[in-house]
Protein backbone atom coordinates (compact mmCIF):
# COMPACT_ATOMS: atom_id res chain seq x y z
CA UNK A 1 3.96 39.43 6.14
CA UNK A 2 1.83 36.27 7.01
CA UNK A 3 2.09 32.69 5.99
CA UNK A 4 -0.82 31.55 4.00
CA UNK A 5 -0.32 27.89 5.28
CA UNK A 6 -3.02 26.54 7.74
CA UNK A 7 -2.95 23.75 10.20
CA UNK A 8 -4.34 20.43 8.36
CA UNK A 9 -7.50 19.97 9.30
CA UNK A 10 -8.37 16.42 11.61
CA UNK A 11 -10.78 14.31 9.75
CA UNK A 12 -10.98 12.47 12.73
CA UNK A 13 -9.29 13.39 16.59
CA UNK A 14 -9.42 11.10 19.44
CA UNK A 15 -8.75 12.90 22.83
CA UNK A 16 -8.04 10.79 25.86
CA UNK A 17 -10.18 8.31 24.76
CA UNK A 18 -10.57 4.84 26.65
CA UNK A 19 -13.46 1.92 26.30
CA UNK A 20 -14.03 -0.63 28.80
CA UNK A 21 -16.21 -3.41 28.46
CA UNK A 22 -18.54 -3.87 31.60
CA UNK A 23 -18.64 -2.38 34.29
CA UNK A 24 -16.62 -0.64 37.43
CA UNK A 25 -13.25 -2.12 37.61
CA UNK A 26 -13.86 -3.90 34.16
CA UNK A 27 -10.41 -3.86 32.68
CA UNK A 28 -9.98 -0.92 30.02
CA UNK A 29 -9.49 -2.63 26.11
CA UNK A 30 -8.64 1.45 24.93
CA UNK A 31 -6.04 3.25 27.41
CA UNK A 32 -6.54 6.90 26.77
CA UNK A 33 -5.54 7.13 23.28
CA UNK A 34 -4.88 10.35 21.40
CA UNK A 35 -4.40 10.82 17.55
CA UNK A 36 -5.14 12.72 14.90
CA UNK A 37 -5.95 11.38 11.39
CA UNK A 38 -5.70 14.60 8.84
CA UNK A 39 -8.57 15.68 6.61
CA UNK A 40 -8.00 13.57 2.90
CA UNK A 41 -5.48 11.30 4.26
CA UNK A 42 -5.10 7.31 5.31
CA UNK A 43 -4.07 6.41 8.56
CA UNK A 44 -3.90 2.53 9.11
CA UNK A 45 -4.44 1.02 13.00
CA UNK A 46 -1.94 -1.27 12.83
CA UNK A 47 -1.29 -4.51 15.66
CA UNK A 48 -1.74 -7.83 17.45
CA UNK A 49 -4.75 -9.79 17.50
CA UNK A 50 -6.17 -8.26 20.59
CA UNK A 51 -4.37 -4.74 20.65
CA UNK A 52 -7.80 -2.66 20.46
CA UNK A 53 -7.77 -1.93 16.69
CA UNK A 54 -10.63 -2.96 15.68
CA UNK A 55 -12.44 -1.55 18.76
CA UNK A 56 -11.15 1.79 18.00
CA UNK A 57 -12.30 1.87 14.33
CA UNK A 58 -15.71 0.93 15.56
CA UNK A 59 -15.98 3.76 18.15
CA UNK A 60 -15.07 6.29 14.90
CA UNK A 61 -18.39 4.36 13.55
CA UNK A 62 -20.22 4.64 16.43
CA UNK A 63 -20.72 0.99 16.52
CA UNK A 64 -19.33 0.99 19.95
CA UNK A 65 -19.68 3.57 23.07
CA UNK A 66 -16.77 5.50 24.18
CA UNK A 67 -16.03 5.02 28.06
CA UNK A 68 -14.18 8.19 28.32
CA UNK A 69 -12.13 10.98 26.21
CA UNK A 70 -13.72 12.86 23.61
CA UNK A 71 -14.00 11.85 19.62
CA UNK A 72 -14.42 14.65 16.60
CA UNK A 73 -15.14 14.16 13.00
CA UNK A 74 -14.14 17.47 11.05
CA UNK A 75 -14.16 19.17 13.64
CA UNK A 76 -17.19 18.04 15.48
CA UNK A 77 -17.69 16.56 18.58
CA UNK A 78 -19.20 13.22 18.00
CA UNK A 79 -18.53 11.57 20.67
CA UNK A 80 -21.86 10.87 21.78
CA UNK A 81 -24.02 10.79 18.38
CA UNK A 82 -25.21 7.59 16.82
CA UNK A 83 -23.64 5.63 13.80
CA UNK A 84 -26.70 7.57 11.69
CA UNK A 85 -25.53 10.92 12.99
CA UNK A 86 -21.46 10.74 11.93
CA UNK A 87 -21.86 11.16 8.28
CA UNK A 88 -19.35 7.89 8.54
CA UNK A 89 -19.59 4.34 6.81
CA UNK A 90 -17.66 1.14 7.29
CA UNK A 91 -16.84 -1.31 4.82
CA UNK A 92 -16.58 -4.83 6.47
CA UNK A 93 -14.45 -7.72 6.68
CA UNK A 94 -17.26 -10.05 5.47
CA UNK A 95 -18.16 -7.28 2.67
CA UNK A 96 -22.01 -8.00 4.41
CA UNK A 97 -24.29 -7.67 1.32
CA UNK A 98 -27.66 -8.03 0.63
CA UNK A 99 -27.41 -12.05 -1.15
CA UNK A 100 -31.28 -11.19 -2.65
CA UNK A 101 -30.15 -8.06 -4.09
CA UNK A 102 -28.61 -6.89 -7.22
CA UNK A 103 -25.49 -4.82 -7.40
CA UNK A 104 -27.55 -1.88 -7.88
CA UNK A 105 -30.10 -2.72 -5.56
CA UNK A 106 -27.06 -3.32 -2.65
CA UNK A 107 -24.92 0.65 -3.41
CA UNK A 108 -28.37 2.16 -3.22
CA UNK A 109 -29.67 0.22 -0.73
CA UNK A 110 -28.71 3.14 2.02
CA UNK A 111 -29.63 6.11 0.51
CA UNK A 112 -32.68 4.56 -0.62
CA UNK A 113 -33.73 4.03 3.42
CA UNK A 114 -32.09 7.90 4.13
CA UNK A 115 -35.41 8.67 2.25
CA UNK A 116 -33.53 9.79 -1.20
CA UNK A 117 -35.57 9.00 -4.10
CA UNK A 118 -34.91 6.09 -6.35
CA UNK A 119 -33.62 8.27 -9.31
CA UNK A 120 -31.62 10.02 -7.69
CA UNK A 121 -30.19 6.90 -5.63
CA UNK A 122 -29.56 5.28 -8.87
CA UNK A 123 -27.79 7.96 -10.37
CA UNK A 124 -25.73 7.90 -7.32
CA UNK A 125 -24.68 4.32 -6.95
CA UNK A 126 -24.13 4.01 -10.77
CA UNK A 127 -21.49 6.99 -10.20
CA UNK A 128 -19.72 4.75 -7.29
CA UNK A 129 -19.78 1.73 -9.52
CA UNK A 130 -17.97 3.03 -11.81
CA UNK A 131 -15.30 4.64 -9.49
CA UNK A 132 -14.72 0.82 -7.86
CA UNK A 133 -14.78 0.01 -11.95
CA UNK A 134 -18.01 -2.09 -11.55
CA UNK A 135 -19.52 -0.54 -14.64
CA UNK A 136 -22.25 -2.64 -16.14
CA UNK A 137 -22.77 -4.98 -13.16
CA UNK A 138 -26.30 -3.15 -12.03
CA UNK A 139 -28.26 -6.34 -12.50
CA UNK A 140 -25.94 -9.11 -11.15
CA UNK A 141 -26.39 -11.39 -7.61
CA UNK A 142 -23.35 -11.23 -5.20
CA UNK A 143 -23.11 -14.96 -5.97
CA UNK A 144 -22.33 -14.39 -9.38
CA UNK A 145 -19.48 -11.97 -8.09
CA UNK A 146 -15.59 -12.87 -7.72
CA UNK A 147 -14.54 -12.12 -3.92
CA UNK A 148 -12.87 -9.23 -5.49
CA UNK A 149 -16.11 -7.45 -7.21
CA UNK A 150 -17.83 -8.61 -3.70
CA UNK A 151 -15.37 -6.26 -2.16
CA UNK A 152 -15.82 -3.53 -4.93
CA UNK A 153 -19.88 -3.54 -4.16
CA UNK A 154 -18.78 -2.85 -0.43
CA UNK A 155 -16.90 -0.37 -1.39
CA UNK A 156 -19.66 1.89 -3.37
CA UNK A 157 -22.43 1.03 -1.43
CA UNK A 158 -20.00 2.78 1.28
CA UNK A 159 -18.93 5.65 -1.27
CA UNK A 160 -22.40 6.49 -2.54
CA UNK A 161 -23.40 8.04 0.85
CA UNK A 162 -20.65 10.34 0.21
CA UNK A 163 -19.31 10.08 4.15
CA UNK A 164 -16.60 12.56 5.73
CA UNK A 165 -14.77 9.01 6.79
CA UNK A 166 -14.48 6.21 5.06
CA UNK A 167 -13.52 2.98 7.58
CA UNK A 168 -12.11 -0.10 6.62
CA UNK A 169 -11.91 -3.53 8.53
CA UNK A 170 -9.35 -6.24 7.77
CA UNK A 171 -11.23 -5.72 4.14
CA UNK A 172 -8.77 -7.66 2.21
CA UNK A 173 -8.75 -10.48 4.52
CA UNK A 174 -11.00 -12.77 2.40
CA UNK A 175 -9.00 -12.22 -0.96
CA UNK A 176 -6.40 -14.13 -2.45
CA UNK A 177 -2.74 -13.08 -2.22
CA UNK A 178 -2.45 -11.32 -5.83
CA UNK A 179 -6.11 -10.04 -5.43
CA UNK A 180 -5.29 -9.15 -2.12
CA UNK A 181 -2.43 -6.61 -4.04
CA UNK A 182 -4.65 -5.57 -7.08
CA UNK A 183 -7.39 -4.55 -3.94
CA UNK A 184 -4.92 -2.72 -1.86
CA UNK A 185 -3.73 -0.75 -4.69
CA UNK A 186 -7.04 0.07 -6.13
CA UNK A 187 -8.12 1.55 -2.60
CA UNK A 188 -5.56 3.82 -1.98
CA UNK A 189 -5.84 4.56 -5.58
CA UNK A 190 -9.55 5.58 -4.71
CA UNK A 191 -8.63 7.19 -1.53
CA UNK A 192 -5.91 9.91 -3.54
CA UNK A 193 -8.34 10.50 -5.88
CA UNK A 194 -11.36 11.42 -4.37
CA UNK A 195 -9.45 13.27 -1.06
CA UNK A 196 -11.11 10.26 1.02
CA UNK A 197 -10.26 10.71 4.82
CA UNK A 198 -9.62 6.76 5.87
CA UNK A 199 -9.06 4.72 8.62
CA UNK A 200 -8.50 1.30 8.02
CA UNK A 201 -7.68 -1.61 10.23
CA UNK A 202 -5.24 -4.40 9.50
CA UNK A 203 -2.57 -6.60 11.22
CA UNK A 204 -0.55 -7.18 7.75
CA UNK A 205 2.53 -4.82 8.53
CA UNK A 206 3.07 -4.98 4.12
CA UNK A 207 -0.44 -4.24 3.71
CA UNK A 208 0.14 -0.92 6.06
CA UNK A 209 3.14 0.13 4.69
CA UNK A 210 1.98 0.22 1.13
CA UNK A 211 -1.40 1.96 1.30
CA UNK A 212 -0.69 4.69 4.55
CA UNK A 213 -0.07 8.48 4.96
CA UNK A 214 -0.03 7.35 8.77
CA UNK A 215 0.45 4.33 10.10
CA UNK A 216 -0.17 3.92 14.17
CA UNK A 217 0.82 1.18 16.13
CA UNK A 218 -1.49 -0.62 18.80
CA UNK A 219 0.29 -2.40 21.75
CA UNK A 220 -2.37 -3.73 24.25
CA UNK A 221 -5.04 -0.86 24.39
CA UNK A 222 -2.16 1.77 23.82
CA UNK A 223 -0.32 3.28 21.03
CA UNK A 224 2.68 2.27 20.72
CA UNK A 225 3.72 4.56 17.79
CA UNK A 226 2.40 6.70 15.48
CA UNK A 227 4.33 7.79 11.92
CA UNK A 228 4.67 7.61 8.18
CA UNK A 229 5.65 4.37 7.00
CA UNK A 230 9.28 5.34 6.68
CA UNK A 231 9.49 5.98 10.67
CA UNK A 232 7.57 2.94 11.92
CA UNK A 233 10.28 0.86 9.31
CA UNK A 234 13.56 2.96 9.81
CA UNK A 235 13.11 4.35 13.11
CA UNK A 236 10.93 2.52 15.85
CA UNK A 237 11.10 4.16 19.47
CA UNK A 238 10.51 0.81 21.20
CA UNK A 239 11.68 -3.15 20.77
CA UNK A 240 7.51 -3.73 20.39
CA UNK A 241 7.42 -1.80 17.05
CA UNK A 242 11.16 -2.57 16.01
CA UNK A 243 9.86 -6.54 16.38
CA UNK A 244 6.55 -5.95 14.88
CA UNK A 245 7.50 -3.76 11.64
CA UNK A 246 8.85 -5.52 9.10
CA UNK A 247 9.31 -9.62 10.88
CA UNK A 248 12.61 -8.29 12.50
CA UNK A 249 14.52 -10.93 14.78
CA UNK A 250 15.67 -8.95 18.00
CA UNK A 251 19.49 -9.12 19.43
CA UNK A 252 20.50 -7.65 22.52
CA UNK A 253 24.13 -5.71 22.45
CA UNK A 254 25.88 -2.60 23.33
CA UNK A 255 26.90 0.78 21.61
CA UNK A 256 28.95 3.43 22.66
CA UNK A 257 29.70 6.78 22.86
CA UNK A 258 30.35 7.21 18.71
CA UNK A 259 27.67 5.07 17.78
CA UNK A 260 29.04 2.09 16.99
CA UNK A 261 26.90 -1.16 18.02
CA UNK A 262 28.38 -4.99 19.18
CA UNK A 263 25.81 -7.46 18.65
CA UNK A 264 27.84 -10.62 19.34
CA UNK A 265 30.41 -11.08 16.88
CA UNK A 266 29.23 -8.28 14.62
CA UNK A 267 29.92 -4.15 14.99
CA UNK A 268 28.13 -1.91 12.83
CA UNK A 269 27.21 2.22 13.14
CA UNK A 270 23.33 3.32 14.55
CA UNK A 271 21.91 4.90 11.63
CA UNK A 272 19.72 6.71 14.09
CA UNK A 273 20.75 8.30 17.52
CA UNK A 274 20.72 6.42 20.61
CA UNK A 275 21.85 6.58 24.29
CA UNK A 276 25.09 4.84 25.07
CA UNK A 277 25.04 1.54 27.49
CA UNK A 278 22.98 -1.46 26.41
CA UNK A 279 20.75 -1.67 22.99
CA UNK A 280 18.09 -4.23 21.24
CA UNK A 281 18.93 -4.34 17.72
CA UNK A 282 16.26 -5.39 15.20
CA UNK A 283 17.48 -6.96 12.00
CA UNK A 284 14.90 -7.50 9.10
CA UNK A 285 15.83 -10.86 7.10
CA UNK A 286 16.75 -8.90 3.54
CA UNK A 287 19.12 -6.81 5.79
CA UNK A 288 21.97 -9.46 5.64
CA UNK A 289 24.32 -9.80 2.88
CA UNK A 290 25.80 -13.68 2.20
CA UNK A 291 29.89 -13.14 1.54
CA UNK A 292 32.65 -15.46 1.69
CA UNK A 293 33.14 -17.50 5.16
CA UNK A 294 36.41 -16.72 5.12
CA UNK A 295 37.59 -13.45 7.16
CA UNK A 296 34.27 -12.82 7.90
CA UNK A 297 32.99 -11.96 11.80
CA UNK A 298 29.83 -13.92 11.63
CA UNK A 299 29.38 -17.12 9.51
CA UNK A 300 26.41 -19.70 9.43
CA UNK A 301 25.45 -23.19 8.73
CA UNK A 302 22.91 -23.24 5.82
CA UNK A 303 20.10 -25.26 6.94
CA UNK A 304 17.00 -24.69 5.22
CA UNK A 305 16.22 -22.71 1.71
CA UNK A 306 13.22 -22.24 -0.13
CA UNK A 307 12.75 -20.48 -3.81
CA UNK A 308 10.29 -17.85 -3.86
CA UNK A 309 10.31 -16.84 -8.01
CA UNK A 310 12.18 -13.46 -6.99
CA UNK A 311 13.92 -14.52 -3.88
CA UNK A 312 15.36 -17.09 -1.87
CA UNK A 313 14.47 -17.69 1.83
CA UNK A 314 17.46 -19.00 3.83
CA UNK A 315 17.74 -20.26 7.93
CA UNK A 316 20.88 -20.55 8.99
CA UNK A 317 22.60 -21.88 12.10
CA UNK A 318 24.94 -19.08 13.69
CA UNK A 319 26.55 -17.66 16.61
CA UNK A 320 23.69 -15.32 17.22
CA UNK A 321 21.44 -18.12 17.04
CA UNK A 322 18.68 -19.31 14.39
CA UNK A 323 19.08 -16.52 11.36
CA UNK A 324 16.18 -15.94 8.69
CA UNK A 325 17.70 -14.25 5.48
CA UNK A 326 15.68 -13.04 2.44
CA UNK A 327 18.09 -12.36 -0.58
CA UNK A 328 17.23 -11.92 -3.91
CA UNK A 329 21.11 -13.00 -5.72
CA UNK A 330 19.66 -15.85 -7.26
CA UNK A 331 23.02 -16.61 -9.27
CA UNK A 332 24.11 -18.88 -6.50
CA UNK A 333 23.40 -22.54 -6.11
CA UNK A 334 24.18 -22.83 -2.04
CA UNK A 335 23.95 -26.58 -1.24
CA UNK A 336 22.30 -27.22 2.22
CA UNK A 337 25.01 -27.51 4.86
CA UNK A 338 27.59 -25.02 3.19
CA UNK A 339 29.14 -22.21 5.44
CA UNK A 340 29.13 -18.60 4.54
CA UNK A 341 29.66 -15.01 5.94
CA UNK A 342 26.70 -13.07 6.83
CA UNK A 343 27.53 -9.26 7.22
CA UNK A 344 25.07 -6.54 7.41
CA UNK A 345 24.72 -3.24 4.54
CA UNK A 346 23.20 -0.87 7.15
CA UNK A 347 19.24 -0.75 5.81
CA UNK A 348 16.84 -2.60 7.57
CA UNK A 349 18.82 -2.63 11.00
CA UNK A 350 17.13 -0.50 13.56
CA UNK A 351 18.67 0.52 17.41
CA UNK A 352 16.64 1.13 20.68
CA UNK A 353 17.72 1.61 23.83
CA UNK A 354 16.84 -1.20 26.42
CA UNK A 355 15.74 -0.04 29.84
């Protein structure tokens, strides 16, 4: 008897691909990347100012020449095909619409130069207004838009040419931080419904986390990690993603044989497997738990707080150094200067091996 289930299909496959700028010896910004972003999915390039992200996206576009390695789009090799020729489209950082145009005028704008006629343009764009829920807005300037309705245009003048990827660059960037939520939410919204393949470029790990099937992880031209959200959070392979995921501070220690892990004064279990001998542990701030100074292994000095509406952000003076603490127990009233125990509840801790 054989299994009906197929491999997913790659939206978009990068084989051994590198880019250089200049020429000869010019050093390489891309290191021979490989990765695979499955057909209907969103897979976010995640990094450091600097870490090839953005580069990368715009080789999927086309935008920029591949020095080596091979790129497909469903399937096809694209490698060496014009922006025109992918069947792709990009939604900016700067949005980049027409300021002379209308709404209408801007979706349409290129399917009207694709040589599509103006009905059937029309038809098209008013379809991705209303998936962006810009219904109604056919006749307005982008200057009489909100940054967030700005963004929405970009997004169906992208959608109306109906591409087999969708790319995304730092697009929330410009917003506010609660439109910069409502956005997020509203494209991966659009991305599950319509079976959108995405790739979409950020360096805001929350941002990631919250709209990703995939998430990979650029380190200097490389990937550093590739993964759902869950694994790039709960179990990093390296002390660049441990410190990068999630604002972790980084503490060196040991574990042994069982497990169990000595950071300074504190011993706790690995939640996930590593080789005995000597360890970085990455601690996120709303991993710590405030208790009683009294008995416990590591106390601190408070020395700074700040109230937050659903949290409180504390920096205390400890053993281990400077700790940064995120707790949401807002029953307490912890003058500055007060000492208290600072033990750990096991989530948010993560364990790599230090070579």
């Amino acid at each position: 008897m054989t299994s009906n289930s197929t491999p997913a299909v790659a939206g978009i496959e990068f084989r051994q691909v590198t880019k250089r700028y200049g020429e000869g010896n010019a050093p390489l910004v891309v290191k021979g990347i490989d990765f695979v972003v499955p057909k209907g999915t969103l897979t976010t390039l995640l990094g450091p100012s600097g870490c090839g992200k953005t580069t990368t996206l715009r080789m999927i576009a086309g935008l920029e020449t591949v020095s080596g390695g091979q790129i497909l789009i469903d399937g096809q090799d694209v490698t060496n095909l014009g922006p025109a020729e992918r069947n792709v489209s990009m939604v900016f950082q700067s949005y980049a619409l027409f300021p002379h145009m209308t709404v209408i005028d801007n979706v349409r704008y290129g399917l009207k130069v694709s040589g599509v006629s103006v009905s059937e343009a029309t038809a098209r764009a008013h379809v991705a207004l209303e998936n962006v829920g810009l219904k109604g807005f056919d006749n307005r300037l982008p200057s009489e838009l909100s940054g967030g309705q700005q963004q929405r245009v970009a997004v169906a003048r992208a959608l109306v040419l109906e591409p087999s990827v969708l790319l995304f660059d730092e697009p929330l960037s410009n917003l506010d931080a609660r439109l910069r939520r409502s956005m997020r939410d509203e494209i991966r919204s659009l991305q599950q419904r319509l079976g959108l393949t995405v790739a979409y470029v950020t360096h805001d790990q929350s941002e990631a986390l919250a709209v990703s099937d995939q998430i990979i992880v650029m380190d200097a031209g490389t990937i550093a990690q590739a993964g759902s959200p869950e694994d790039l959070y709960e179990r990093p392979v390296s002390e660049f993603v441990a410190g990068f995921m999630g604002e972790a501070m980084l503490f060196q220690g040991e574990v042994n044989a069982q497990g169990q892990v000595r950071v300074g004064p504190l011993t706790f279990q690995a939640r996930q497997q590593v080789q005995e001998g000597a360890i970085t542990a990455a601690i996120r701030p709303e991993a710590w738990t405030l208790v009683s100074a009294q008995g416990a292994a590591l106390t601190g000095v408070l020395q700074k707080k700040a109230y937050l509406g659903s949290t409180l952000e504390l920096t205390f003076d400890t053993a281990l150094g400077p700790l940064f603490v995120v707790t949401s127990d807002l029953s307490q009233e912890w003058p500055l200067h007060i000492t208290l125990g600072l033990s750990l509840t096991g989530r948010g801790v993560s364990v790599v091996s230090r070579i």
